[in-house]
Each structure stands twice: as C-alpha cells, then as structure tokens.
N, C-alpha and C. Protein backbone atom coordinates (compact mmCIF):
# COMPACT_ATOMS: atom_id res chain seq x y z
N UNK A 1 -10.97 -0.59 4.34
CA UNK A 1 -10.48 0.76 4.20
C UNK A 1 -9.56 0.81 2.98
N UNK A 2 -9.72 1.68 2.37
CA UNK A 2 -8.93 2.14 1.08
C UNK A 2 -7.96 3.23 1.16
N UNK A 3 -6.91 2.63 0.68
CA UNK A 3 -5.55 3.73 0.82
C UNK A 3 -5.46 4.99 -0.04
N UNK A 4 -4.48 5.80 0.28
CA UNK A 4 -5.16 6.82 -0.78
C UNK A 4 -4.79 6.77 -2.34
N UNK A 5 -3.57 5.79 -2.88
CA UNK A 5 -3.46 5.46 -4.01
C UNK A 5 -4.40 4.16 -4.60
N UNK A 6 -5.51 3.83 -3.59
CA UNK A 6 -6.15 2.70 -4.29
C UNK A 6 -7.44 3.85 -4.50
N UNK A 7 -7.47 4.95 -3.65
CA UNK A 7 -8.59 6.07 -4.11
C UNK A 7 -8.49 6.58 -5.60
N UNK A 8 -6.99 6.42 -5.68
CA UNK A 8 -7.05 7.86 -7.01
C UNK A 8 -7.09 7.14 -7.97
N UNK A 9 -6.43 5.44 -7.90
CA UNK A 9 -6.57 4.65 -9.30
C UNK A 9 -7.61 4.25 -9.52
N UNK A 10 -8.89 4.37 -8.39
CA UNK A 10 -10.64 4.17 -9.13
C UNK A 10 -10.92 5.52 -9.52
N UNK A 11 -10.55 6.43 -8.84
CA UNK A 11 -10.47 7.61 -9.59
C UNK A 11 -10.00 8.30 -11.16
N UNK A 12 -9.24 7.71 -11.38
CA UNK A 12 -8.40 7.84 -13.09
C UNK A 12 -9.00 6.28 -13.91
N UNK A 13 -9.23 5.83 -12.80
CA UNK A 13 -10.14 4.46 -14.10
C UNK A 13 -10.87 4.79 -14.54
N UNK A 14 -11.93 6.06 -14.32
CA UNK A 14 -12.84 6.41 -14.64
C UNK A 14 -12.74 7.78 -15.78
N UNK A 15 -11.24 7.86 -16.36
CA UNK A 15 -11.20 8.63 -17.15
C UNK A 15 -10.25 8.63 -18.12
N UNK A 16 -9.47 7.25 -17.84
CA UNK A 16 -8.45 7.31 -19.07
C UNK A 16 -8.78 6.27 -20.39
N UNK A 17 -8.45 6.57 -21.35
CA UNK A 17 -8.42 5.71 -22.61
C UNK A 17 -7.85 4.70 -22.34
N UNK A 18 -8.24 3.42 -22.93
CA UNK A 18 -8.06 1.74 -23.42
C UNK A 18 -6.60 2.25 -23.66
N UNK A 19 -5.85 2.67 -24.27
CA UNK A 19 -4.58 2.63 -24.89
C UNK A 19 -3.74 3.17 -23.14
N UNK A 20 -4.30 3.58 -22.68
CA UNK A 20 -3.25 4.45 -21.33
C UNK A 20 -3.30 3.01 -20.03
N UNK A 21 -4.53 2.12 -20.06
CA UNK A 21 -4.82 1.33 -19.43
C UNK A 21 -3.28 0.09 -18.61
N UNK A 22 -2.47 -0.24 -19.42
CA UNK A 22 -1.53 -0.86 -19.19
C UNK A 22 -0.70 -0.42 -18.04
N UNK A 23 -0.25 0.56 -18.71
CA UNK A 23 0.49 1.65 -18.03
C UNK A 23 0.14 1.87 -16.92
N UNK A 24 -1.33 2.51 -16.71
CA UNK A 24 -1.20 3.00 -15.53
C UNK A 24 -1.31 1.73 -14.32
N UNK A 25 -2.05 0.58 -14.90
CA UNK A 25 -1.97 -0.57 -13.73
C UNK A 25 -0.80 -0.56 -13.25
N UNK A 26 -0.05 -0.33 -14.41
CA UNK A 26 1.68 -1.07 -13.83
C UNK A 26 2.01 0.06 -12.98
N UNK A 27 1.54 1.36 -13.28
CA UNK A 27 1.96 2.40 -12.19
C UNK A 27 1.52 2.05 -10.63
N UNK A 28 0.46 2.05 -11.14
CA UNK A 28 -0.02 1.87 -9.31
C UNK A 28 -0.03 0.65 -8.88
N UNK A 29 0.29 -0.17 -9.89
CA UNK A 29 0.82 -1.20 -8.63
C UNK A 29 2.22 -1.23 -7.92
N UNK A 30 2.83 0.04 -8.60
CA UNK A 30 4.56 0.21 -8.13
C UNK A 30 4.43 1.05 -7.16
N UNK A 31 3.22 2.21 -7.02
CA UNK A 31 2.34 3.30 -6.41
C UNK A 31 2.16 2.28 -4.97
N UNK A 32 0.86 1.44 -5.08
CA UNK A 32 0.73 0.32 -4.03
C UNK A 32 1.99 -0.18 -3.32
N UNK A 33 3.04 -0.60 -3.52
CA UNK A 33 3.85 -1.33 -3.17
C UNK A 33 4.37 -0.29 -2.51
N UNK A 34 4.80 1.13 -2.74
CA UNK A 34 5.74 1.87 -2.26
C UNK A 34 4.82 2.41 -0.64
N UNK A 35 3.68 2.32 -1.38
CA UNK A 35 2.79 2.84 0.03
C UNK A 35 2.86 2.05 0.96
N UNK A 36 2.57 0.86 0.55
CA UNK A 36 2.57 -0.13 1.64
C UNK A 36 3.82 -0.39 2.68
N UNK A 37 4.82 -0.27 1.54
CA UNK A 37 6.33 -0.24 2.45
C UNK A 37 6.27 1.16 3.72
N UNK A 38 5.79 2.53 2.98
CA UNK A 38 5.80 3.34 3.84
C UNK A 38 5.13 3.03 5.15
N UNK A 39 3.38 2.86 5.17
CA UNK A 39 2.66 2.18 5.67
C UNK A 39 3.28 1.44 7.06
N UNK A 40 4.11 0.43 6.43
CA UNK A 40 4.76 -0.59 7.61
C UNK A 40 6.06 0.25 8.65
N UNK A 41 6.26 0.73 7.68
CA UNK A 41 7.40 1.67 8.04
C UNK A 41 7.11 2.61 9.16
N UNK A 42 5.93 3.15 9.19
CA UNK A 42 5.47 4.22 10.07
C UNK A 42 4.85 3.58 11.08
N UNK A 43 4.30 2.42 10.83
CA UNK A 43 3.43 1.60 12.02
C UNK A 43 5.00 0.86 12.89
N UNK A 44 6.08 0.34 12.31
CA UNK A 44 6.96 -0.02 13.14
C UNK A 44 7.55 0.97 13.83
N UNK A 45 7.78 2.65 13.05
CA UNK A 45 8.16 3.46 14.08
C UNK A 45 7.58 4.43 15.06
N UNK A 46 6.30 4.14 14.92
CA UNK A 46 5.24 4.44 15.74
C UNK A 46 4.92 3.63 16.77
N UNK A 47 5.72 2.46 17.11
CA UNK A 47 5.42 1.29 18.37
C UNK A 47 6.96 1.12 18.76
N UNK A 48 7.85 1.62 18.09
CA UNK A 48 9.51 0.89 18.79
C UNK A 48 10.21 2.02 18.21
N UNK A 49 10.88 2.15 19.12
CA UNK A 49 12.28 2.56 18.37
C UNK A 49 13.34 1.94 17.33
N UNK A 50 13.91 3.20 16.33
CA UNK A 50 13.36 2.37 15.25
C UNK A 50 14.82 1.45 15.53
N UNK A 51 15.87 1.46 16.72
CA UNK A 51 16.66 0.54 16.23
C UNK A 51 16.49 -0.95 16.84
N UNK A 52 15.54 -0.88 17.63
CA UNK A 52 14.95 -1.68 18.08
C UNK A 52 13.60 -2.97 17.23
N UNK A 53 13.73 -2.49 15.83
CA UNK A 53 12.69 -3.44 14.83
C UNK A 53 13.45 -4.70 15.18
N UNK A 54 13.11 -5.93 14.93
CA UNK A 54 13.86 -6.93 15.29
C UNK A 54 12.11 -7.55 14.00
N UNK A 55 12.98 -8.92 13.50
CA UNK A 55 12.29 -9.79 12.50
C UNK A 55 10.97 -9.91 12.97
N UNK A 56 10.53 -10.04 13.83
CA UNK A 56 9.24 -9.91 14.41
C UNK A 56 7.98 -9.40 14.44
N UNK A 57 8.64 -8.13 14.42
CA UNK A 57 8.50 -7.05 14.64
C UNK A 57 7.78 -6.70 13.11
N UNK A 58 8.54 -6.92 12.50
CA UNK A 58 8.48 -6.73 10.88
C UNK A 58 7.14 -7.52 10.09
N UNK A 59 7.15 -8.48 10.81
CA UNK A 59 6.14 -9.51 10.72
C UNK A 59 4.49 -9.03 10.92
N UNK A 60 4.49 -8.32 12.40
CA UNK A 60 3.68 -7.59 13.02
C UNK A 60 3.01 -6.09 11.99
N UNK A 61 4.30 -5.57 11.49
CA UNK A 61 3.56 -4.65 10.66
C UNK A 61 3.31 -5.39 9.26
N UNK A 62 3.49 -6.04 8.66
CA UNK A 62 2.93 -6.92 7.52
C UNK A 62 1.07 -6.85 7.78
N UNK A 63 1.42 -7.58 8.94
CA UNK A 63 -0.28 -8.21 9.28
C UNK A 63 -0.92 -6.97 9.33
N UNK A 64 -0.42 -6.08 10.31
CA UNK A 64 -0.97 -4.92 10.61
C UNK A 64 -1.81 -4.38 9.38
N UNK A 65 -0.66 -3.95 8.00
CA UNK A 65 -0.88 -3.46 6.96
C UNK A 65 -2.40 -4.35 6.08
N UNK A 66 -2.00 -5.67 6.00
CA UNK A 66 -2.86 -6.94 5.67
C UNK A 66 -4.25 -6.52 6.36
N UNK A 67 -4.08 -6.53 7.98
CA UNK A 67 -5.49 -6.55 8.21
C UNK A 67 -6.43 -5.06 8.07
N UNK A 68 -5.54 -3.94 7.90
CA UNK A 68 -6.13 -2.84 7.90
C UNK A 68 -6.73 -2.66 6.57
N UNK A 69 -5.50 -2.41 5.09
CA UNK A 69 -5.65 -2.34 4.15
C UNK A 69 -6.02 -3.42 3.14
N UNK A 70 -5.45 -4.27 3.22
CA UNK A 70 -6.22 -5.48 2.07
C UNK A 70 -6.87 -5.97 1.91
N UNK A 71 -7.58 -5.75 0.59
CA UNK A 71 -9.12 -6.46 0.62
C UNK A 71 -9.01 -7.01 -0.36
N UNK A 72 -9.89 -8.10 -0.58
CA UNK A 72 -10.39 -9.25 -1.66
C UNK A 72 -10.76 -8.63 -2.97
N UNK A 73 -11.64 -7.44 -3.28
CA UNK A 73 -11.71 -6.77 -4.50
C UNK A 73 -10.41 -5.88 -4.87
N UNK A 74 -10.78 -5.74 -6.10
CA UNK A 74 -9.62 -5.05 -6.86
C UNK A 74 -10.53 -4.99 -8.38
C-alpha cells in the first residue's frame, strides 16, 4: 500500500525537469518522514490512551507503520 505522499511524488516524477530533481527528493523524503511520524501517532492514539503510550507501545506502531506501508521499491 502506498501513502499518499509516496502517490504524489510518482506523480510529480512524471513532470518535473532534471534541474528540480534534487530538491524535490529531498522534499519528500522530509514529506515521508513527517507522515510516517503522523501515521504512528494516530495508530498509538487509536489503541491507548494517549497518556498511557509506554516504550512498547511505540515499538508496536513502528512495525505497524513498517508492515503496512514499507515496501522494497522506491
């Protein structure tokens, strides 16, 4: 499954110039990272309360994120 910022950056790969290319990787991979944090964020407060996260816990949405969203291509 593909997130929706790994949608839009095959989406704009397909239309920006060699010279914009740098840039925007470095965007969405700052894009990626922020999602993913959200991502975990909503899956831990969607199972616990949130003062209740404990290291574990944290662990659990990692994988979560890992096994839903990450895949081997790029």
């Amino acid at each position: 499954m593909k997130t929706a910022v790994e949608w839009l950056e095959i989406e704009i790969q397909k239309s920006i110039i060699p010279a914009q290319k740098d840039y925007f990787k470095w965007a969405f991979e700052q894009a990626k990272e922020f999602e993913k944090e959200r991502i975990k964020y909503a899956y831990l407060n969607g199972r616990y309360d949130a003062d209740k996260i404990v290291m574990s816990d944290k662990f659990y949405a990692e994988q979560y994120y890992n096994e839903t969203f990450k895949t081997t291509e790029q």
